[in-house]
N, C-alpha and C. Protein backbone atom coordinates (compact mmCIF):
# COMPACT_ATOMS: atom_id res chain seq x y z
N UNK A 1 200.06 132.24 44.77
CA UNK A 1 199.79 132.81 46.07
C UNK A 1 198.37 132.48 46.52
N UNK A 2 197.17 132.68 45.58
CA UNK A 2 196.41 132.02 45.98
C UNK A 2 196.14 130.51 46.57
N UNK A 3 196.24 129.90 45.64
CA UNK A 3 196.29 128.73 45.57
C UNK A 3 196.75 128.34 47.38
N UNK A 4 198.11 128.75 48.01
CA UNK A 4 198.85 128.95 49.12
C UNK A 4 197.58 128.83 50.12
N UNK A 5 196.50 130.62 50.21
CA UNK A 5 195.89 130.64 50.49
C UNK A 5 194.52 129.48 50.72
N UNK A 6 194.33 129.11 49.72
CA UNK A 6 192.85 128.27 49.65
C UNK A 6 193.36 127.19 50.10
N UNK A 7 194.52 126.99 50.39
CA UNK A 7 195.09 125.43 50.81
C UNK A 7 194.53 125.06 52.62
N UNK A 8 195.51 126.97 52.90
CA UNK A 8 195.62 127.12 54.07
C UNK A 8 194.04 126.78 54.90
N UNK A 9 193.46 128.08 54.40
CA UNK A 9 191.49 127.35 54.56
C UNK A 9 191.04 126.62 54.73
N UNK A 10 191.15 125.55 53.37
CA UNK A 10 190.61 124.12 53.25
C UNK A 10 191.53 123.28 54.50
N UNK A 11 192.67 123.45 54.99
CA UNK A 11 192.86 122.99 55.71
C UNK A 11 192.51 123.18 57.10
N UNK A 12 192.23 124.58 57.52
CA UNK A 12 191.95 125.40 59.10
C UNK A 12 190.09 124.88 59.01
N UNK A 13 189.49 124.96 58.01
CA UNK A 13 188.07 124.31 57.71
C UNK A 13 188.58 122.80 57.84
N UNK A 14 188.84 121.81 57.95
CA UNK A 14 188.92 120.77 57.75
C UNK A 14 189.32 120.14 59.56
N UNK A 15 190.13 120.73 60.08
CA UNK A 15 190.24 120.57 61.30
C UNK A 15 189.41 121.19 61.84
N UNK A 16 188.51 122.28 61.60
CA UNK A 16 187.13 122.61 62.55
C UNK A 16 186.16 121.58 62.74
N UNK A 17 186.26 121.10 61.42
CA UNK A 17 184.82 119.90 61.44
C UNK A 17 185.63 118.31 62.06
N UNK A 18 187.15 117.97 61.84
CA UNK A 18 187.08 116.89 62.82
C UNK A 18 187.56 116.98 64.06
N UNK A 19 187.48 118.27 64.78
CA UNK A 19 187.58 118.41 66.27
C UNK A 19 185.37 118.47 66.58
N UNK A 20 184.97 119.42 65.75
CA UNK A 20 183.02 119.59 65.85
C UNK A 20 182.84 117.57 65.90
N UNK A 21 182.93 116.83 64.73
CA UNK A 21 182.56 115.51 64.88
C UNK A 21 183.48 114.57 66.02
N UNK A 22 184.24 115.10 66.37
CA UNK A 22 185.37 114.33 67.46
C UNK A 22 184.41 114.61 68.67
N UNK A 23 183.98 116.04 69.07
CA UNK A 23 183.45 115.86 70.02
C UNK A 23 182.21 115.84 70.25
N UNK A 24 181.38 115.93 69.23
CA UNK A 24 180.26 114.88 68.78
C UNK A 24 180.06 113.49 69.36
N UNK A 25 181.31 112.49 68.88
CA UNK A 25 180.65 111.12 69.22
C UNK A 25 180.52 110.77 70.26
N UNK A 26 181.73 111.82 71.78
CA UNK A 26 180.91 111.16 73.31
C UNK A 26 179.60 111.46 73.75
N UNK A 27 179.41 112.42 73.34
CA UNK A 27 177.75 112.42 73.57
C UNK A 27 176.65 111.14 72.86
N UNK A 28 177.29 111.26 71.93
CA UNK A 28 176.68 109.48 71.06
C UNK A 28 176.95 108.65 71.88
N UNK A 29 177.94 108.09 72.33
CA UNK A 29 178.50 107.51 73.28
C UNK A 29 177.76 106.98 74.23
N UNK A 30 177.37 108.39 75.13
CA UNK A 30 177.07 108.20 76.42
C UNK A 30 175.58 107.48 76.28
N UNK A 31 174.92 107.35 75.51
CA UNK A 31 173.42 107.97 75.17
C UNK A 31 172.80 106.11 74.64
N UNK A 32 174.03 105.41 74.13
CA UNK A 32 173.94 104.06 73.99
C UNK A 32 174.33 103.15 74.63
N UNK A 33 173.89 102.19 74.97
CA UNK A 33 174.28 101.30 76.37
C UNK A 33 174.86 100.26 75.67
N UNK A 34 175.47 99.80 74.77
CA UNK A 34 175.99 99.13 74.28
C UNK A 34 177.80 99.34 74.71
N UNK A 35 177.98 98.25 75.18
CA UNK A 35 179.65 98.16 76.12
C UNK A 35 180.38 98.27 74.93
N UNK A 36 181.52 99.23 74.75
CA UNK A 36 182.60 98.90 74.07
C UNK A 36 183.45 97.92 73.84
N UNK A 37 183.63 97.96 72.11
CA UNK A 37 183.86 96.48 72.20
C UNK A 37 185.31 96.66 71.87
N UNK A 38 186.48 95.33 72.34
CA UNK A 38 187.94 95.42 72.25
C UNK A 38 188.16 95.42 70.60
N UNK A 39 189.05 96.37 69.98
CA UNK A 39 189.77 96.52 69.16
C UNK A 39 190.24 94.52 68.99
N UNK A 40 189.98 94.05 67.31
CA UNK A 40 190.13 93.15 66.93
C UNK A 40 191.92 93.13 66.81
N UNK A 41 192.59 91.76 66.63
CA UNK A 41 194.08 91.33 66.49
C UNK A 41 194.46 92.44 64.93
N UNK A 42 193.56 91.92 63.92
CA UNK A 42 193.84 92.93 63.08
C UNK A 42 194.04 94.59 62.96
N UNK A 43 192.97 94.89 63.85
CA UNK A 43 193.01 96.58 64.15
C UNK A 43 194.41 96.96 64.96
N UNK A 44 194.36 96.26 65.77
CA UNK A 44 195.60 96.24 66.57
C UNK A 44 196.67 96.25 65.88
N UNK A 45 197.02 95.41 64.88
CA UNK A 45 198.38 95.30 64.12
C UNK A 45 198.58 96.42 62.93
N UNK A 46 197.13 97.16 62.77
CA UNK A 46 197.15 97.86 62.00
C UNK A 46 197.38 99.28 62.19
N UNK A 47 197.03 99.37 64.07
CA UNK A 47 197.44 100.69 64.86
C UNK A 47 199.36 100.73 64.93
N UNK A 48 199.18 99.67 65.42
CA UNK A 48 200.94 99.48 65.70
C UNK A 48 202.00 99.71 63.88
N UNK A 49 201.11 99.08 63.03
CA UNK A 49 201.71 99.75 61.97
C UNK A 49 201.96 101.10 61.73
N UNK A 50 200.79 101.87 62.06
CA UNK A 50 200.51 103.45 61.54
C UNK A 50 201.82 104.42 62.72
N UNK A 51 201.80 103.40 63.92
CA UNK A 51 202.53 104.65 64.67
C UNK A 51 204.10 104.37 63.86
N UNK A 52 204.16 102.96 64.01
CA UNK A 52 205.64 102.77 63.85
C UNK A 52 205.75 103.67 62.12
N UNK A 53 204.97 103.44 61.74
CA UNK A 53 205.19 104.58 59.97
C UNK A 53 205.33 105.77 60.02
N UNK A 54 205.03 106.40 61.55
CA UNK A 54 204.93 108.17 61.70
C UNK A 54 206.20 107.87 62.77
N UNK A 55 206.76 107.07 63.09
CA UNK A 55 207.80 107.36 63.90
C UNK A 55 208.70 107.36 62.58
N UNK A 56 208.52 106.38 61.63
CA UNK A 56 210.13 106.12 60.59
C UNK A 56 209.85 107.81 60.17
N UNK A 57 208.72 108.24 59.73
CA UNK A 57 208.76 109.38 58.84
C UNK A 57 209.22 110.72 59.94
N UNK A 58 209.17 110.54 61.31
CA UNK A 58 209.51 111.91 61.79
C UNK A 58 210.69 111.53 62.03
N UNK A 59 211.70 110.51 61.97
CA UNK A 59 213.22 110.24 62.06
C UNK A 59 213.62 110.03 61.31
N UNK A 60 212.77 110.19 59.89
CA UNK A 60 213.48 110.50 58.37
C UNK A 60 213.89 111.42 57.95
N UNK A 61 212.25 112.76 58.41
CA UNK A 61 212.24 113.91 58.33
C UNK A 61 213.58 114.79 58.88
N UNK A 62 213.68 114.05 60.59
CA UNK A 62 214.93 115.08 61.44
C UNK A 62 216.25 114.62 60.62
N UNK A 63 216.49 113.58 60.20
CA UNK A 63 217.68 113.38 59.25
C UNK A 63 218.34 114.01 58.35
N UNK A 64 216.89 114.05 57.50
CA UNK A 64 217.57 114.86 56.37
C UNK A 64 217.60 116.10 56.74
N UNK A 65 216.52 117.21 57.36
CA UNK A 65 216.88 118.23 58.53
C UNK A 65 218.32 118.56 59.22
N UNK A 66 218.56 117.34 59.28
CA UNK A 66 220.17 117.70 60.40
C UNK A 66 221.72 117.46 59.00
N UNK A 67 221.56 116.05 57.87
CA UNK A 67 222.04 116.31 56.74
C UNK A 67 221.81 118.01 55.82
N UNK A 68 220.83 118.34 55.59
CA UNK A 68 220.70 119.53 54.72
C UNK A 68 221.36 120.76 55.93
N UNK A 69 221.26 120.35 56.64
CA UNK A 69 221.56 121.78 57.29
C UNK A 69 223.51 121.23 57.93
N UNK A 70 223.98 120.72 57.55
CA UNK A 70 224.87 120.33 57.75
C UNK A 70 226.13 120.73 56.04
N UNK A 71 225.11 120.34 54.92
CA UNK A 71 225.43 120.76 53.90
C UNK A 71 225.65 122.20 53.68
N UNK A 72 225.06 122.53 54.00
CA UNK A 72 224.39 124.12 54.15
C UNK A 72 225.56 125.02 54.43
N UNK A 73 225.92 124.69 55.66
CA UNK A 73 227.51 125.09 56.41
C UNK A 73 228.57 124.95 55.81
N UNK A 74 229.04 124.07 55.38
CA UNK A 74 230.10 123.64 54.81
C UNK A 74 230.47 124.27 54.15
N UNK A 75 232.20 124.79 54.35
CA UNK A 75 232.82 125.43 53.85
C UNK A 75 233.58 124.59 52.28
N UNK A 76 233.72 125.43 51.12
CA UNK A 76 233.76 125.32 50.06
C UNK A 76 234.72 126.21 49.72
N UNK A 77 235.60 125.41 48.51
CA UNK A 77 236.17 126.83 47.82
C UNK A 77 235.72 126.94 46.28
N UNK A 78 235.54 128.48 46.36
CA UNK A 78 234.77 128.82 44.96
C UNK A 78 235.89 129.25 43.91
N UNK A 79 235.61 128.89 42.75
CA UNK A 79 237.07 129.21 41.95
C UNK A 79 236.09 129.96 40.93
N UNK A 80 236.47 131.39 40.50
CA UNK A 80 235.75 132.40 39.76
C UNK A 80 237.30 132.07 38.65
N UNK A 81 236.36 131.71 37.12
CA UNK A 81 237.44 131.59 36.35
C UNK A 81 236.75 132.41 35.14
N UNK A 82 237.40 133.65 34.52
CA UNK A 82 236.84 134.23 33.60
C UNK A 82 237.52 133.05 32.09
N UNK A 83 236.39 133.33 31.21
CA UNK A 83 236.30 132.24 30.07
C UNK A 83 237.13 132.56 28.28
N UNK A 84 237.71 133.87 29.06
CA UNK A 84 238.33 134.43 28.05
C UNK A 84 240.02 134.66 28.28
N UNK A 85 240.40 134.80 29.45
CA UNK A 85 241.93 134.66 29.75
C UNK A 85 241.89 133.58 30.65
N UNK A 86 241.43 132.67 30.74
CA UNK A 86 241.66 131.60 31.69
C UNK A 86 242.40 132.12 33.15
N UNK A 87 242.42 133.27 33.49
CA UNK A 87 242.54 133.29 35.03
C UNK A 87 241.69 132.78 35.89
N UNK A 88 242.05 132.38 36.62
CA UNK A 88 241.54 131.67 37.42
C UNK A 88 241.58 132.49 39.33
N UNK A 89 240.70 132.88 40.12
CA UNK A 89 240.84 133.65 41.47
C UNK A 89 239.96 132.23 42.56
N UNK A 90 240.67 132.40 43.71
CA UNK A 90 240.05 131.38 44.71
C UNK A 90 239.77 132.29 46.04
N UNK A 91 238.09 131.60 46.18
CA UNK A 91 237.51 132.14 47.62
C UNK A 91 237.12 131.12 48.26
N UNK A 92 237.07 131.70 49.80
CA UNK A 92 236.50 130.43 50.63
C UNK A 92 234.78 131.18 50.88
N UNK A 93 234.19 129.93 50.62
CA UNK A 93 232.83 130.25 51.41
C UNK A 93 232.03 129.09 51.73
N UNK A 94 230.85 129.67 52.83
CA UNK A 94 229.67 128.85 52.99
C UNK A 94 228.84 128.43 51.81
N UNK A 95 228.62 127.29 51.56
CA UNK A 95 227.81 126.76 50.71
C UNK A 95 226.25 127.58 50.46
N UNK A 96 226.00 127.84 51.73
CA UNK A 96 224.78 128.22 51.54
C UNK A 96 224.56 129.67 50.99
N UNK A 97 225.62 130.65 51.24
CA UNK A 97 225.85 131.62 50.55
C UNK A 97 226.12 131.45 48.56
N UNK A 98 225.85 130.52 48.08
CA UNK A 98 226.88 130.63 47.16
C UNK A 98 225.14 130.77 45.84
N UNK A 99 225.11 131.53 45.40
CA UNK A 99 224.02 131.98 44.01
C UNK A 99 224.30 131.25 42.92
N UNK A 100 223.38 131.69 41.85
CA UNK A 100 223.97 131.38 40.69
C UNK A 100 224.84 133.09 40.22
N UNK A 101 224.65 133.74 40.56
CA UNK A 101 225.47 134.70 40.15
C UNK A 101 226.00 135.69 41.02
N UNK A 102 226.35 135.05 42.27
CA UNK A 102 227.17 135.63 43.30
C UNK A 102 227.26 135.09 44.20
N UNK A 103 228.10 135.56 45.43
CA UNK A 103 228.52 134.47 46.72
C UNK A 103 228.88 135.54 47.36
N UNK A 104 228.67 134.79 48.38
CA UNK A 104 229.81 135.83 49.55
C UNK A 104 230.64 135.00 50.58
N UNK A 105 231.62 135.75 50.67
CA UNK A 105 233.04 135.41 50.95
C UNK A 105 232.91 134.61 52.37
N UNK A 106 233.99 134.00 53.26
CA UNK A 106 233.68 134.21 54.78
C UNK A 106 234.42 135.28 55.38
N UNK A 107 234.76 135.89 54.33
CA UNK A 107 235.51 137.48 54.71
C UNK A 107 234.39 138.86 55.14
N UNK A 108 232.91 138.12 54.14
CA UNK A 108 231.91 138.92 54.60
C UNK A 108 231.54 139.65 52.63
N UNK A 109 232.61 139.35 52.13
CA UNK A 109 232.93 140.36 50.75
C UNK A 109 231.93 139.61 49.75
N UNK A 110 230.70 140.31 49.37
CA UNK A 110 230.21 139.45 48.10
C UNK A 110 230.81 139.54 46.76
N UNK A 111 230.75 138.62 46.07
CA UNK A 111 231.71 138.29 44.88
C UNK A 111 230.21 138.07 44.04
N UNK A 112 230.15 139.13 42.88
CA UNK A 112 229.42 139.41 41.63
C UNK A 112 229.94 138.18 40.63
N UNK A 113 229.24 137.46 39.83
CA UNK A 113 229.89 136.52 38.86
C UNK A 113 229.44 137.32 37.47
N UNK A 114 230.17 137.75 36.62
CA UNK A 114 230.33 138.64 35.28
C UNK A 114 229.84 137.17 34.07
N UNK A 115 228.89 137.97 33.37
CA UNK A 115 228.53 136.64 32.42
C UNK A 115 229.36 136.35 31.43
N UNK A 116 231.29 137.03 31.67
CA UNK A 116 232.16 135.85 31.28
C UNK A 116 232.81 134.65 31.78
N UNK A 117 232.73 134.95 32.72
CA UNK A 117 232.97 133.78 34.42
C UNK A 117 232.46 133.12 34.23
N UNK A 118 232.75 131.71 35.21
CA UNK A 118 232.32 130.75 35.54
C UNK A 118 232.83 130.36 36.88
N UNK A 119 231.87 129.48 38.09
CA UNK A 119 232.52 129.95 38.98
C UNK A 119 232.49 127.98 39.22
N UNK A 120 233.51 127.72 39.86
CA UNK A 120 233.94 125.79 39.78
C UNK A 120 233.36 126.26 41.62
N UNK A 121 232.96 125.23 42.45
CA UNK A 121 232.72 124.59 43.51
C UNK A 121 233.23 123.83 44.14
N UNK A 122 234.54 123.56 44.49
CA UNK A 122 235.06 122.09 45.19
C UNK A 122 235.12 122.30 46.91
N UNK A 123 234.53 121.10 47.09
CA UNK A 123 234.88 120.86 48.51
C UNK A 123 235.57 120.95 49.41
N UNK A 124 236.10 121.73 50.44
CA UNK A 124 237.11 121.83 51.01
C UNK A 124 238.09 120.51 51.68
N UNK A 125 238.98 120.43 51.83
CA UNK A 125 239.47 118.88 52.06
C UNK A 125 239.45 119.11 53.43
């Protein structure tokens, strides 16, 4: 939890000082008469790299975002099989409901798993 904390800091400190030096350098700026000079072929190819790398990574990011939460939903049937009479009982549920030692139903009903059980997972067809 700390750790959480001192992250948070070092980071809210870290954007104070490069917005303080961001707006720092127009005053540097203004103050030197020296014309700005054009961004070289290399800098250039090296800007156009960085965006196109934050575009793949925020349409990687929404992917797996829209996959995991797609998983998430998916209805499943849970098979609660006790390990001593081999009965076997079948429920339907959301994936995302499902514990290691309980689930709940789409009936609304949570289902306790007894540490003689075992509970199987298959996919709904």
């Amino acid at each position: 939890m700390i750790t959480k904390i001192l992250f948070t800091l070092t980071v809210i400190v870290g954007v104070i000082l490069f917005f303080r030096t961001k707006r720092a350098t127009p005053q540097n700026q203004q103050r030197s008469s020296q014309p700005k000079k054009e961004p070289s072929e290399n800098e250039k190819m090296f800007r156009q790299g960085a965006y196109l790398f934050m575009l793949f990574m925020v349409l990687s990011a929404i992917a797996v975002f829209f996959f995991e939460i797609g998983d998430n939903y998916s209805t499943v049937n849970v098979h609660v099989v006790n390990t001593q009479t081999g009965h076997k009982q079948s429920y339907k549920a959301a994936q995302k409901d499902i514990k290691s030692n309980s689930f709940t139903t789409m009936e609304g009903r949570t289902v306790y798993i007894a540490d003689i059980e075992r509970i199987e997972v298959v996919p709904e067809d």
